[in-house]
PDB file of N, CA and C in Angstrom:
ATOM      1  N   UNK A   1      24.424-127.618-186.908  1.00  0.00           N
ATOM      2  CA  UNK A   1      23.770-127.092-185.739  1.00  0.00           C
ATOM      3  C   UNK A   1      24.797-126.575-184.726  1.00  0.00           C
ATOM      4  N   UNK A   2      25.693-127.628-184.271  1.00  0.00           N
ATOM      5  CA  UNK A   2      26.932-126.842-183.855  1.00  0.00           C
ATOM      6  C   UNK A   2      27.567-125.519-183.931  1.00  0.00           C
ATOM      7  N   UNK A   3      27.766-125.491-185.456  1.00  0.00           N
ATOM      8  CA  UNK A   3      28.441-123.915-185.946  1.00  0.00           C
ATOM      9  C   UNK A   3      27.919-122.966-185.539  1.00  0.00           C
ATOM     10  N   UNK A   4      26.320-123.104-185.451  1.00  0.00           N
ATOM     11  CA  UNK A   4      25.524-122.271-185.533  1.00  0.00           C
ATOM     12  C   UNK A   4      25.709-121.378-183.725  1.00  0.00           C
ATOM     13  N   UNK A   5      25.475-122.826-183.441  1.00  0.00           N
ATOM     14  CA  UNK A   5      25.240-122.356-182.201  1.00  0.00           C
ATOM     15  C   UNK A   5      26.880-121.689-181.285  1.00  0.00           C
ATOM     16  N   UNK A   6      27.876-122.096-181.862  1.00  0.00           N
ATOM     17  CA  UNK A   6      29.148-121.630-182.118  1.00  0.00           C
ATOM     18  C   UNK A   6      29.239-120.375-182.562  1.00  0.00           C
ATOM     19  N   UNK A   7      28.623-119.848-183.673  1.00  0.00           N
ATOM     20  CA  UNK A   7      29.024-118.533-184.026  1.00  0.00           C
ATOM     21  C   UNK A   7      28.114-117.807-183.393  1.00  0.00           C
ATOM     22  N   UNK A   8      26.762-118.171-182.622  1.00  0.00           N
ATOM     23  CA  UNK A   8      25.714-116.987-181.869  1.00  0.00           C
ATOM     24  C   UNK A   8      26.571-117.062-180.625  1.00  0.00           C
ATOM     25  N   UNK A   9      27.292-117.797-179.871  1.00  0.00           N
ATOM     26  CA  UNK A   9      28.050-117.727-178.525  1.00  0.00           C
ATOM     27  C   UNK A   9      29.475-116.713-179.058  1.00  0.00           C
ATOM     28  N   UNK A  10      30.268-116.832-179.718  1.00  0.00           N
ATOM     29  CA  UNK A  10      31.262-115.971-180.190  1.00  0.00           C
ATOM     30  C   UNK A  10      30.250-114.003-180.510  1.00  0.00           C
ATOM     31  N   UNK A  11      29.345-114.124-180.987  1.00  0.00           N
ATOM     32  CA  UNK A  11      28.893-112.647-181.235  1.00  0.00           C
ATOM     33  C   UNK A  11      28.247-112.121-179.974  1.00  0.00           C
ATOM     34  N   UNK A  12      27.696-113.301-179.194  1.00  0.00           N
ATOM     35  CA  UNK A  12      27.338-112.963-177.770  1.00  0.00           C
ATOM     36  C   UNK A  12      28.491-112.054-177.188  1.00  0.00           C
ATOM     37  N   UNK A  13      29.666-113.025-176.954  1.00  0.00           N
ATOM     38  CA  UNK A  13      31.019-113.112-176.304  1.00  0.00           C
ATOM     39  C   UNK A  13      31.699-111.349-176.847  1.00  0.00           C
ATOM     40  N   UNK A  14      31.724-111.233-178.151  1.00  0.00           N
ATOM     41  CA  UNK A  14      32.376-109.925-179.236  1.00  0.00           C
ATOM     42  C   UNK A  14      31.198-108.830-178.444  1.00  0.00           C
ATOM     43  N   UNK A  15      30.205-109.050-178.391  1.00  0.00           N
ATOM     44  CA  UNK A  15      28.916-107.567-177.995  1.00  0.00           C
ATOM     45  C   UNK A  15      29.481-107.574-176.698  1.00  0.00           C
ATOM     46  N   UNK A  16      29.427-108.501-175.379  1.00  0.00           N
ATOM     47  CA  UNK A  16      30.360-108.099-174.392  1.00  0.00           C
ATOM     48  C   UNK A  16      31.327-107.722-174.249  1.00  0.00           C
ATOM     49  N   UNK A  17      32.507-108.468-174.664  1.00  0.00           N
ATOM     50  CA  UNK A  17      33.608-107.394-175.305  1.00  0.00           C
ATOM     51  C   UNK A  17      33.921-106.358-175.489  1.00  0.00           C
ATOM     52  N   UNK A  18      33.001-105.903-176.671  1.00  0.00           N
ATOM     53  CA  UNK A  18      33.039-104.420-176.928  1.00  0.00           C
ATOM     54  C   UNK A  18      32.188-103.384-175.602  1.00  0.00           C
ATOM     55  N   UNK A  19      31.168-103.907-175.170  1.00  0.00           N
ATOM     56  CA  UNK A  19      30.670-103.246-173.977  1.00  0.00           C
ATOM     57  C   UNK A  19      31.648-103.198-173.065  1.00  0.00           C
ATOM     58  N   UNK A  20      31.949-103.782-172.887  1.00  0.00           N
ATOM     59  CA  UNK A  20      33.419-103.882-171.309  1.00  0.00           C
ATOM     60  C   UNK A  20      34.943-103.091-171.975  1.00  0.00           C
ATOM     61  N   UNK A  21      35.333-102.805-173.078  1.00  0.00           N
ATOM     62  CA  UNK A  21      36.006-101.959-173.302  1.00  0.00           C
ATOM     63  C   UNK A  21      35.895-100.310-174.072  1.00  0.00           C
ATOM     64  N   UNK A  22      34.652-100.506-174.535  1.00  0.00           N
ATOM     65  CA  UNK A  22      34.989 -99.245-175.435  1.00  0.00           C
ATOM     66  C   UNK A  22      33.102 -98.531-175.053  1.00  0.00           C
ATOM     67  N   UNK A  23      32.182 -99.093-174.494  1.00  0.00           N
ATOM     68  CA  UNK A  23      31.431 -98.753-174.126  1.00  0.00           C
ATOM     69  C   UNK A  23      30.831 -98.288-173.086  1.00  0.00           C
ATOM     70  N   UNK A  24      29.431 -97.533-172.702  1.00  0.00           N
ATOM     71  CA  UNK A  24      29.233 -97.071-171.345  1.00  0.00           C
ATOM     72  C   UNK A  24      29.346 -98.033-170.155  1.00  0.00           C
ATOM     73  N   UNK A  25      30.401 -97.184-168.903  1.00  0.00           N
ATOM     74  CA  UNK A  25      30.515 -98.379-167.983  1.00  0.00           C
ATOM     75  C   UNK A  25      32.290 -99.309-168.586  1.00  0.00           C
ATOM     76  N   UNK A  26      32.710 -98.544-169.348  1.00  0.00           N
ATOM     77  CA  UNK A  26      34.247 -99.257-169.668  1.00  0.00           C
ATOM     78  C   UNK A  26      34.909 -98.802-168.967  1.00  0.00           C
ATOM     79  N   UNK A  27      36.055 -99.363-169.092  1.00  0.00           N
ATOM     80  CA  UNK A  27      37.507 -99.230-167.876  1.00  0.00           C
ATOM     81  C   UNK A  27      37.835 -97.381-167.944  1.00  0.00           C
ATOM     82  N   UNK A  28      37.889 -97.533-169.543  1.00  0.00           N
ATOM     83  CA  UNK A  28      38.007 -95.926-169.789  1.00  0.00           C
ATOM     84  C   UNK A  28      36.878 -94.913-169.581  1.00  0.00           C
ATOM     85  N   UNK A  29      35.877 -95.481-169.664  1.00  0.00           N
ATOM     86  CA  UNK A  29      34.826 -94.019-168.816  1.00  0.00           C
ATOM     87  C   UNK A  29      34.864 -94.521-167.436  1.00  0.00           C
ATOM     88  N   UNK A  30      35.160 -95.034-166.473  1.00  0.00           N
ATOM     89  CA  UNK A  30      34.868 -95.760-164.844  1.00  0.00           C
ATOM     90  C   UNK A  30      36.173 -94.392-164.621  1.00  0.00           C
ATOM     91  N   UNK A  31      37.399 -94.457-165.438  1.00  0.00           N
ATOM     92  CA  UNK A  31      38.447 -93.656-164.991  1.00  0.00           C
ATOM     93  C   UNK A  31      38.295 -91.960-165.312  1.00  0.00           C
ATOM     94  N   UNK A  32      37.362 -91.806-166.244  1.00  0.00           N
ATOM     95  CA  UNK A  32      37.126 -90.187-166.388  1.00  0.00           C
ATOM     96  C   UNK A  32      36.032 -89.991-165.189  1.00  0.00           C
ATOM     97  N   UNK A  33      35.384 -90.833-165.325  1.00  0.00           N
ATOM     98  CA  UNK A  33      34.772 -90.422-164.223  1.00  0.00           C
ATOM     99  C   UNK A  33      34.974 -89.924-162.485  1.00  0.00           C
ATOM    100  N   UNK A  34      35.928 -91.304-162.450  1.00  0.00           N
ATOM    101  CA  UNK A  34      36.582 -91.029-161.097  1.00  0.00           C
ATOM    102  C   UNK A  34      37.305 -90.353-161.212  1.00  0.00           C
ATOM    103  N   UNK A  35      38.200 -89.247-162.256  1.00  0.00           N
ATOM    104  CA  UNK A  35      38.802 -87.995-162.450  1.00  0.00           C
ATOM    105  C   UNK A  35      37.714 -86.719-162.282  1.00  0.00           C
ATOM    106  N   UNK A  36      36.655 -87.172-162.590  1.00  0.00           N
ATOM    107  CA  UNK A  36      35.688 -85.884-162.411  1.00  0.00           C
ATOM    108  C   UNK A  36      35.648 -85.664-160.867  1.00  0.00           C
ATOM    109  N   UNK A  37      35.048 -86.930-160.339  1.00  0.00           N
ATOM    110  CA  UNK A  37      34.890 -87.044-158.987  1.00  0.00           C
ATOM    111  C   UNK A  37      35.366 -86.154-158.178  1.00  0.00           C
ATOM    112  N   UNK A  38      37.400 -86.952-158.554  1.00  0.00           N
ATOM    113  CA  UNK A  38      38.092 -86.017-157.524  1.00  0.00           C
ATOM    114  C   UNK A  38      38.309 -84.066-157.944  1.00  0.00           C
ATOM    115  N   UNK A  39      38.064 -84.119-159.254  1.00  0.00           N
ATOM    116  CA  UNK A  39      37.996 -83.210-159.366  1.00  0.00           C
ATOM    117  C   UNK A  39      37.237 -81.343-158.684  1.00  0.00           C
ATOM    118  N   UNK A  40      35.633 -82.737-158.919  1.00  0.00           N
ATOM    119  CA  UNK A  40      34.535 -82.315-157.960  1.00  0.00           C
ATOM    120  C   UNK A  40      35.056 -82.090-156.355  1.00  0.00           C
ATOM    121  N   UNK A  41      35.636 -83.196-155.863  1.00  0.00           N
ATOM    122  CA  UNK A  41      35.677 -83.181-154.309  1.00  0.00           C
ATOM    123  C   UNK A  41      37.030 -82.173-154.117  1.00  0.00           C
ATOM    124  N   UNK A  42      37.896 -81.680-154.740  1.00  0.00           N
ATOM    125  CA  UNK A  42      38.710 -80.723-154.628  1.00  0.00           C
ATOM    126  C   UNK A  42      38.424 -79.285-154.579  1.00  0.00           C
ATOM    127  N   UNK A  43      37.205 -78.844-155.452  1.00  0.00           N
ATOM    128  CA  UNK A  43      36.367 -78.125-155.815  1.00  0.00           C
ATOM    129  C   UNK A  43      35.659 -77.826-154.499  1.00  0.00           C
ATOM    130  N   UNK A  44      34.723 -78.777-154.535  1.00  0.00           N
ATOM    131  CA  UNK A  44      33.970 -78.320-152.742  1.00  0.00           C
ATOM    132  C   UNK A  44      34.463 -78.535-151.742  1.00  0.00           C
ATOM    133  N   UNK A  45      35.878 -78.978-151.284  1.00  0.00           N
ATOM    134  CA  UNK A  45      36.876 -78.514-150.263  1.00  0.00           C
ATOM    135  C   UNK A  45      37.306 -77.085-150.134  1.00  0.00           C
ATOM    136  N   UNK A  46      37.567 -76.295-151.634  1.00  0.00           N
ATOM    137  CA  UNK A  46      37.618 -75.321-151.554  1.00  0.00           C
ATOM    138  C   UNK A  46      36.608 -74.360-151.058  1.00  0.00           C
ATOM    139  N   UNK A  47      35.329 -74.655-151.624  1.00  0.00           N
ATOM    140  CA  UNK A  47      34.293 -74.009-151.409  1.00  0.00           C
ATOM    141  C   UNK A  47      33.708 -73.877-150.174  1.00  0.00           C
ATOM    142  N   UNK A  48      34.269 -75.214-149.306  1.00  0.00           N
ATOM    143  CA  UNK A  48      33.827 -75.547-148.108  1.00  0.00           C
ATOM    144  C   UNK A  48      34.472 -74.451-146.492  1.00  0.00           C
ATOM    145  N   UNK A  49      35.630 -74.599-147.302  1.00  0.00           N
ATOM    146  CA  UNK A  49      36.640 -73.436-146.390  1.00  0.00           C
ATOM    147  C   UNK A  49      36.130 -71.822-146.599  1.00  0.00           C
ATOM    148  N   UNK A  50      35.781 -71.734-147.850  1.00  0.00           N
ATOM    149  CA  UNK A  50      35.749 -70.415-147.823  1.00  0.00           C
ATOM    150  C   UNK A  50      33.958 -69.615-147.286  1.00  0.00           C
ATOM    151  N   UNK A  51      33.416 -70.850-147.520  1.00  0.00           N
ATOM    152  CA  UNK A  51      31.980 -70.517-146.458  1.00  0.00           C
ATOM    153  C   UNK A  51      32.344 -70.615-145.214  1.00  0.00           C
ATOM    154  N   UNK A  52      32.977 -71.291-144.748  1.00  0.00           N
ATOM    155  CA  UNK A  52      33.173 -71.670-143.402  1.00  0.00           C
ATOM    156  C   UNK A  52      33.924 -69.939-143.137  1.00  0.00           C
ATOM    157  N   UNK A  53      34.734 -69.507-143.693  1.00  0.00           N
ATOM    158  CA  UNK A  53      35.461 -68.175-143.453  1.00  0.00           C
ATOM    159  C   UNK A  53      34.462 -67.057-143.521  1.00  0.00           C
ATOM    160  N   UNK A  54      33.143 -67.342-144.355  1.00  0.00           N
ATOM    161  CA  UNK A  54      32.262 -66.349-144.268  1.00  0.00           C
ATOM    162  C   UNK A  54      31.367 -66.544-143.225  1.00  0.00           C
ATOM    163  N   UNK A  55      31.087 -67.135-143.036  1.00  0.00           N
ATOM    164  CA  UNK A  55      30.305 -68.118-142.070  1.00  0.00           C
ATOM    165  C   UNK A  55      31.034 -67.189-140.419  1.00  0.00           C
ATOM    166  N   UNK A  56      32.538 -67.328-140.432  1.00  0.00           N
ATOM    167  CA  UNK A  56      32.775 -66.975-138.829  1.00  0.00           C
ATOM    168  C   UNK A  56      32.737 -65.386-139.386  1.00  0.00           C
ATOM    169  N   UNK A  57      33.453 -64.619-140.620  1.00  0.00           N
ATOM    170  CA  UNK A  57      33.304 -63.171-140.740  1.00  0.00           C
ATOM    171  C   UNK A  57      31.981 -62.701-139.924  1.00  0.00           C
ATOM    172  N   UNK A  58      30.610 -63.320-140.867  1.00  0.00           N
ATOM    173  CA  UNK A  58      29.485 -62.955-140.552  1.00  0.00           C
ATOM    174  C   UNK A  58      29.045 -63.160-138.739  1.00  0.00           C
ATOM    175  N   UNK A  59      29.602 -63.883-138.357  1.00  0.00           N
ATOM    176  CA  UNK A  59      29.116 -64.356-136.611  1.00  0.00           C
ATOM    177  C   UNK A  59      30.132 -62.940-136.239  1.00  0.00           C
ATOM    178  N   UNK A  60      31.161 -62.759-136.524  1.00  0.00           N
ATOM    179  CA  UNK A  60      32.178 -61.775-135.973  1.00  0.00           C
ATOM    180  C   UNK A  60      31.683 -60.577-135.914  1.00  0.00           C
ATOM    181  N   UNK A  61      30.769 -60.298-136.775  1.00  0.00           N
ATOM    182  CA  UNK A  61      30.067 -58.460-137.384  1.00  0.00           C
ATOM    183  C   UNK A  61      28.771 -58.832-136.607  1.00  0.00           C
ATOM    184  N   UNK A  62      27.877 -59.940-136.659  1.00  0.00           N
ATOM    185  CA  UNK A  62      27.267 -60.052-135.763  1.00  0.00           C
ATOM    186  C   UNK A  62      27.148 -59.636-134.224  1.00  0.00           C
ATOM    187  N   UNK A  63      28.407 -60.379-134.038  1.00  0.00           N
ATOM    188  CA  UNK A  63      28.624 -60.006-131.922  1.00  0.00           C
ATOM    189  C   UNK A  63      29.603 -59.216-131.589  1.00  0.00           C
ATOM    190  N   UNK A  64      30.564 -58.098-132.208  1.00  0.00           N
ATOM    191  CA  UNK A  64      31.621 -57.562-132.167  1.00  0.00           C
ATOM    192  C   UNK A  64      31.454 -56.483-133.029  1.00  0.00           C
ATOM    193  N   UNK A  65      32.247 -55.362-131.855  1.00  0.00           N
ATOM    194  CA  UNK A  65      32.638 -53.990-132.756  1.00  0.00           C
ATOM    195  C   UNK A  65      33.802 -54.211-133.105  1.00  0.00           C
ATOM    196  N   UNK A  66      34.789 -55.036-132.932  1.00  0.00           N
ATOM    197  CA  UNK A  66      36.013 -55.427-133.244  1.00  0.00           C
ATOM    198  C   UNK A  66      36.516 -55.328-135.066  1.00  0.00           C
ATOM    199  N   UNK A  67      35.374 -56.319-135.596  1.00  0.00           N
ATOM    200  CA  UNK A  67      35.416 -56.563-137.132  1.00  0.00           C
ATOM    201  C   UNK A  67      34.843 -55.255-137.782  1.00  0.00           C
ATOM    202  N   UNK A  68      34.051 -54.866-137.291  1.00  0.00           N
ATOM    203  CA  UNK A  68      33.115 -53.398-137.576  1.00  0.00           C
ATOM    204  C   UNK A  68      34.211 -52.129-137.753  1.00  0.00           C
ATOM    205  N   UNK A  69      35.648 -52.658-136.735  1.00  0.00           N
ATOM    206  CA  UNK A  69      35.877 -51.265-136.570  1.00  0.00           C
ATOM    207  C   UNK A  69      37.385 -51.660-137.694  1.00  0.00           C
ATOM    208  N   UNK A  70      37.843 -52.578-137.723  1.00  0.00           N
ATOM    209  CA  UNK A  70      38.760 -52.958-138.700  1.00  0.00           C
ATOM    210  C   UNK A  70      38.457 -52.297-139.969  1.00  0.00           C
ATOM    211  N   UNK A  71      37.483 -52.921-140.858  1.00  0.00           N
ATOM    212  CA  UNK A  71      36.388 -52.906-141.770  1.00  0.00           C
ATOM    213  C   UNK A  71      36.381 -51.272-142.110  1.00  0.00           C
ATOM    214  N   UNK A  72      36.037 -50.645-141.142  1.00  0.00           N
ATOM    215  CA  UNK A  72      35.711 -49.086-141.109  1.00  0.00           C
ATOM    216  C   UNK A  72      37.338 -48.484-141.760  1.00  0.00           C
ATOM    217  N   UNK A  73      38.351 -49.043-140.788  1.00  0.00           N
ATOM    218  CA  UNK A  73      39.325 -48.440-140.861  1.00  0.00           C
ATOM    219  C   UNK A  73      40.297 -48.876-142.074  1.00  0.00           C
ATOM    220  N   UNK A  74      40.549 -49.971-142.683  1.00  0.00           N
ATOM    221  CA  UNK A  74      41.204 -50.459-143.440  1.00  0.00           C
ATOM    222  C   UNK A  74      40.365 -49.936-144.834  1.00  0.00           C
ATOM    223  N   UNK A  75      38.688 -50.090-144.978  1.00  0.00           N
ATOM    224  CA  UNK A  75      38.089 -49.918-146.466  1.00  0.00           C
ATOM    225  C   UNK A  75      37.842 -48.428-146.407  1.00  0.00           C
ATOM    226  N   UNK A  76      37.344 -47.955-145.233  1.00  0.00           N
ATOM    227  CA  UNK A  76      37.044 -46.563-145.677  1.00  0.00           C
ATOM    228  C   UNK A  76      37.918 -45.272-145.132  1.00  0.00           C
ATOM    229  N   UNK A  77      39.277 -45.683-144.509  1.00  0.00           N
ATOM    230  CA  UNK A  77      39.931 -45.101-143.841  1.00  0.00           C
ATOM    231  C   UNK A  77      40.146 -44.256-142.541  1.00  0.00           C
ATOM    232  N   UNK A  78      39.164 -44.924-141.997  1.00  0.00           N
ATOM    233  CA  UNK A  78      38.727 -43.757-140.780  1.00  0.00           C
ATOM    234  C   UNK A  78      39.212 -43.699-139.588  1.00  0.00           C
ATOM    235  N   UNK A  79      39.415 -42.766-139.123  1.00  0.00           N
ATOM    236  CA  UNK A  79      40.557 -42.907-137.588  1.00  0.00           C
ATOM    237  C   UNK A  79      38.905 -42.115-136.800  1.00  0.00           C
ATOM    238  N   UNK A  80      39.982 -42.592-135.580  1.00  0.00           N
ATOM    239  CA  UNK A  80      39.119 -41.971-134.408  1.00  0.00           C
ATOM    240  C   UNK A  80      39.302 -40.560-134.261  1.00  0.00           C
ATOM    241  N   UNK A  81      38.886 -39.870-133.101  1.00  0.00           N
ATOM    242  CA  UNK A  81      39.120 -38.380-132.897  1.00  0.00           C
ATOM    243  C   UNK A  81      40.332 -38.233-132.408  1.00  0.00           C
ATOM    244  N   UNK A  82      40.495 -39.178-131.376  1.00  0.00           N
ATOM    245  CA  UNK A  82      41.376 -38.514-130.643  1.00  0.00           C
ATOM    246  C   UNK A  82      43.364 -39.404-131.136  1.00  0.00           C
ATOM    247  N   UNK A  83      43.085 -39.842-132.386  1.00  0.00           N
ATOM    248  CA  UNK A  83      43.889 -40.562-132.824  1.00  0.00           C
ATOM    249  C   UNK A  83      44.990 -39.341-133.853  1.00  0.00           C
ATOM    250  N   UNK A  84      46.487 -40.058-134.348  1.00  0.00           N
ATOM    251  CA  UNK A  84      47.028 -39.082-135.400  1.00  0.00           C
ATOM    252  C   UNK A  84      47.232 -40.221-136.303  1.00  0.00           C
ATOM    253  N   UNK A  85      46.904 -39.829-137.491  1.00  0.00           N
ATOM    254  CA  UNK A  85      47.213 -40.518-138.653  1.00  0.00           C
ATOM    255  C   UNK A  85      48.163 -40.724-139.555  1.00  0.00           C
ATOM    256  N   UNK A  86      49.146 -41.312-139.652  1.00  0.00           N
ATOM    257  CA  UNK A  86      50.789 -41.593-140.591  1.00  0.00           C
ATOM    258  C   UNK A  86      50.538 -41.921-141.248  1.00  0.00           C
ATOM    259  N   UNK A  87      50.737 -41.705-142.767  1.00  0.00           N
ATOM    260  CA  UNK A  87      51.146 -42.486-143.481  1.00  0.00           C
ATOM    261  C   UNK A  87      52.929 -42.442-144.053  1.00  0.00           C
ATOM    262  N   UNK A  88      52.951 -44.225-144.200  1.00  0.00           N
ATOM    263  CA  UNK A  88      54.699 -43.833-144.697  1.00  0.00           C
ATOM    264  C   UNK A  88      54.564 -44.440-145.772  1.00  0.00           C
ATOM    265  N   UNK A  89      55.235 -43.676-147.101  1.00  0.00           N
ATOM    266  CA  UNK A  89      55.096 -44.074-147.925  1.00  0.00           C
ATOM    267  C   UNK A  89      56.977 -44.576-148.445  1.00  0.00           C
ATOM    268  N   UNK A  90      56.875 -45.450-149.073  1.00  0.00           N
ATOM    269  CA  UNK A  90      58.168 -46.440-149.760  1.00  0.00           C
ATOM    270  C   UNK A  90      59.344 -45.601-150.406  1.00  0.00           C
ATOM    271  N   UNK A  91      58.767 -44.812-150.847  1.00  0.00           N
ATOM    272  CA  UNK A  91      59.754 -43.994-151.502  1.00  0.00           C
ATOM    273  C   UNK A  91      60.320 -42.896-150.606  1.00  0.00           C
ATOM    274  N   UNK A  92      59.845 -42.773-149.622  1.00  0.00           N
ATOM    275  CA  UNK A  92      59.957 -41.717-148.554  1.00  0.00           C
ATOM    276  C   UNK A  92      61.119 -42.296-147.515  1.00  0.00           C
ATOM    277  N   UNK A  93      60.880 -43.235-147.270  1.00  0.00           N
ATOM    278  CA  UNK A  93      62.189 -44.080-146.725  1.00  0.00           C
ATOM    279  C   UNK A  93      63.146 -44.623-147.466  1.00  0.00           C
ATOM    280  N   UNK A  94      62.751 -44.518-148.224  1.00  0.00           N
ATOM    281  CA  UNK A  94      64.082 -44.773-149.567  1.00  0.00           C
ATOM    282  C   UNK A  94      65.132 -44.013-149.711  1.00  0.00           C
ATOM    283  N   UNK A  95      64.515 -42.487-149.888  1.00  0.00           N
ATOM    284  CA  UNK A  95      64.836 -41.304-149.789  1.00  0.00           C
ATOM    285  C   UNK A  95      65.936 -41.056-148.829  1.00  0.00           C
ATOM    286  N   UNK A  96      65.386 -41.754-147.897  1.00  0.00           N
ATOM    287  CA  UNK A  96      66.303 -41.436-146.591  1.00  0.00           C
ATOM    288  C   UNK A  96      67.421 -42.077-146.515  1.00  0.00           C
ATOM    289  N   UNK A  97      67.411 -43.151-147.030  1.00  0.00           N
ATOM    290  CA  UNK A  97      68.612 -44.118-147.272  1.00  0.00           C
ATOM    291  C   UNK A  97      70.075 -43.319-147.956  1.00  0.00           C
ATOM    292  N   UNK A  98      69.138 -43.251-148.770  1.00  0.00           N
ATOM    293  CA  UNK A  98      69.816 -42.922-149.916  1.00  0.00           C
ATOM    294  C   UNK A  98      70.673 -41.050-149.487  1.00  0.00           C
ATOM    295  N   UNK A  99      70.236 -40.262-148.708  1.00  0.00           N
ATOM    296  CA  UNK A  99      70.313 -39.122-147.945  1.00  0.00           C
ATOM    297  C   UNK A  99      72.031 -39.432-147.322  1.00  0.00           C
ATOM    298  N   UNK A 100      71.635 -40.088-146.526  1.00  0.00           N
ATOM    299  CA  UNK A 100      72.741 -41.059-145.259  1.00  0.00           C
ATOM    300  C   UNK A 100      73.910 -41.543-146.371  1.00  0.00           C
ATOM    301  N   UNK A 101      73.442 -41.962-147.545  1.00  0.00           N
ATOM    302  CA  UNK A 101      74.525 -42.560-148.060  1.00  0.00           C
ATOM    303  C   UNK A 101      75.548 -41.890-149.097  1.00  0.00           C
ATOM    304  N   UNK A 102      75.015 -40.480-149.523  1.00  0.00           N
ATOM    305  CA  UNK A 102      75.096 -39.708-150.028  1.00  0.00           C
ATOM    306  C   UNK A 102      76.069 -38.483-149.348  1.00  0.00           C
ATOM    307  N   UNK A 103      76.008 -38.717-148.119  1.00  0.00           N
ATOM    308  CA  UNK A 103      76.741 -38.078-146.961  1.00  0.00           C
ATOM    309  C   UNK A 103      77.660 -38.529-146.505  1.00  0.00           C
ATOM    310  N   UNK A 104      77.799 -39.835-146.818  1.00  0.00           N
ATOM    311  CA  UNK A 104      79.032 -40.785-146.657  1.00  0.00           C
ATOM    312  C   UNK A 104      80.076 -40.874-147.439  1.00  0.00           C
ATOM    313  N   UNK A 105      79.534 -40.392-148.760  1.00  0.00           N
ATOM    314  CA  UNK A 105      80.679 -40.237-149.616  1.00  0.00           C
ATOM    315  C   UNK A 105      80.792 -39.169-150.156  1.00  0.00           C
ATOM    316  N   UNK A 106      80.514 -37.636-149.522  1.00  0.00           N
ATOM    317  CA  UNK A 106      80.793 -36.619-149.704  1.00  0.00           C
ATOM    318  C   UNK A 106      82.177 -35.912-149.921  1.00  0.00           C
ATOM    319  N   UNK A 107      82.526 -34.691-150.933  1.00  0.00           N
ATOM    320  CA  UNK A 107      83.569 -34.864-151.031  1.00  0.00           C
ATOM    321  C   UNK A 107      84.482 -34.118-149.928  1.00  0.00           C
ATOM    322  N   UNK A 108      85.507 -35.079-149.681  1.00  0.00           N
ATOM    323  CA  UNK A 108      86.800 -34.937-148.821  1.00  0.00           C
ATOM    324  C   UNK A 108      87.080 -33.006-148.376  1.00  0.00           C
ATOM    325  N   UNK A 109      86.877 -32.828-149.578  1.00  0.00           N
ATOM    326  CA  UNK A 109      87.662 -31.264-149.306  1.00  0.00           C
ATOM    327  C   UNK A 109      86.848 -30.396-148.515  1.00  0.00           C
ATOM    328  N   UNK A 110      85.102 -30.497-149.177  1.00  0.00           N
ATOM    329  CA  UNK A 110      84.463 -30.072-148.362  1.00  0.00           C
ATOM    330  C   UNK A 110      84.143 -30.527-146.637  1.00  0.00           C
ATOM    331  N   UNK A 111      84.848 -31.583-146.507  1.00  0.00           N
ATOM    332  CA  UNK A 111      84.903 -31.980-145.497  1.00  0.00           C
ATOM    333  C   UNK A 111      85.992 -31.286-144.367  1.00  0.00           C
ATOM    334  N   UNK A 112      87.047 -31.512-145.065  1.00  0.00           N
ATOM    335  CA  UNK A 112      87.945 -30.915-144.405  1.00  0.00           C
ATOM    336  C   UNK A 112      88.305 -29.241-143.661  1.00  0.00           C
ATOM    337  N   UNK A 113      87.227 -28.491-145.144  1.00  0.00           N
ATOM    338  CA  UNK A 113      87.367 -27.476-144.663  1.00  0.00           C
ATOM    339  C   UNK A 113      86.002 -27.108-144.188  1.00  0.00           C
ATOM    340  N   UNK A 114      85.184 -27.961-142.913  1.00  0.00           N
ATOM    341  CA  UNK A 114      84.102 -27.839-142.070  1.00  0.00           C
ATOM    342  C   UNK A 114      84.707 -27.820-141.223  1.00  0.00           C
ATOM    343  N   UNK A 115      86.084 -29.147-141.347  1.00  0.00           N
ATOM    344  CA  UNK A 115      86.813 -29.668-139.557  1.00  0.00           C
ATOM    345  C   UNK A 115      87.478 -28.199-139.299  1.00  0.00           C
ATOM    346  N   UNK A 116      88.109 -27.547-139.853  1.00  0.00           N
ATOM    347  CA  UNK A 116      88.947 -26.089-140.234  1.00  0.00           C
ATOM    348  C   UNK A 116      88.820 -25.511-139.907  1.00  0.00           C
TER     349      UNK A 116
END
């Protein structure tokens, strides 16, 4: 009667066991989980900022020609009337560098016979 009741407390003891390590609610799913978590909460931090950024855009176009007139000018390029429009482009000042430096090491003779 002993044994008996000995070996149903040991298979009790082994089914907990195995539940508390390798089953739902184990050390190892408690830790994927709380990896999802933070995963999650990193996720809607991000998400949180970037509504919040739409959130003031939209109040800004709301009460202001300010954002309206940015908007106008940066996406669709538009100047005013009474404005002049530049563009400088990279290679254009490059150009120039390179002009200046080109003049610097011009040759001697032709130089000399300018001073002449």
């Amino acid at each position: 009667m002993m044994r008996i009741l000995l070996i149903i407390l040991l298979a009790v003891l082994s089914l907990l066991q195995w539940r508390l390590w390798f089953g739902e609610g184990s050390k190892e799913h408690m830790a994927e989980l709380e990896r999802r978590i933070a995963e999650q909460e990193a996720l809607n931090t991000k998400l949180i900022a970037r509504n919040q950024s739409l959130l003031n855009e939209i109040l800004d176009l709301k009460t202001g020609n300010d954002a309206i007139e940015e908007r106008a000018r940066s996406e669709l390029g538009l100047i005013r009337p009474d404005e002049t429009f530049y563009i400088l482009e990279e290679s254009a000042t490059s150009s120039i560098g390179e002009i200046d430096a080109s003049r610097e090491n011009a040759n001697p003779i032709s130089q000399q016979s300018l001073e002449q």
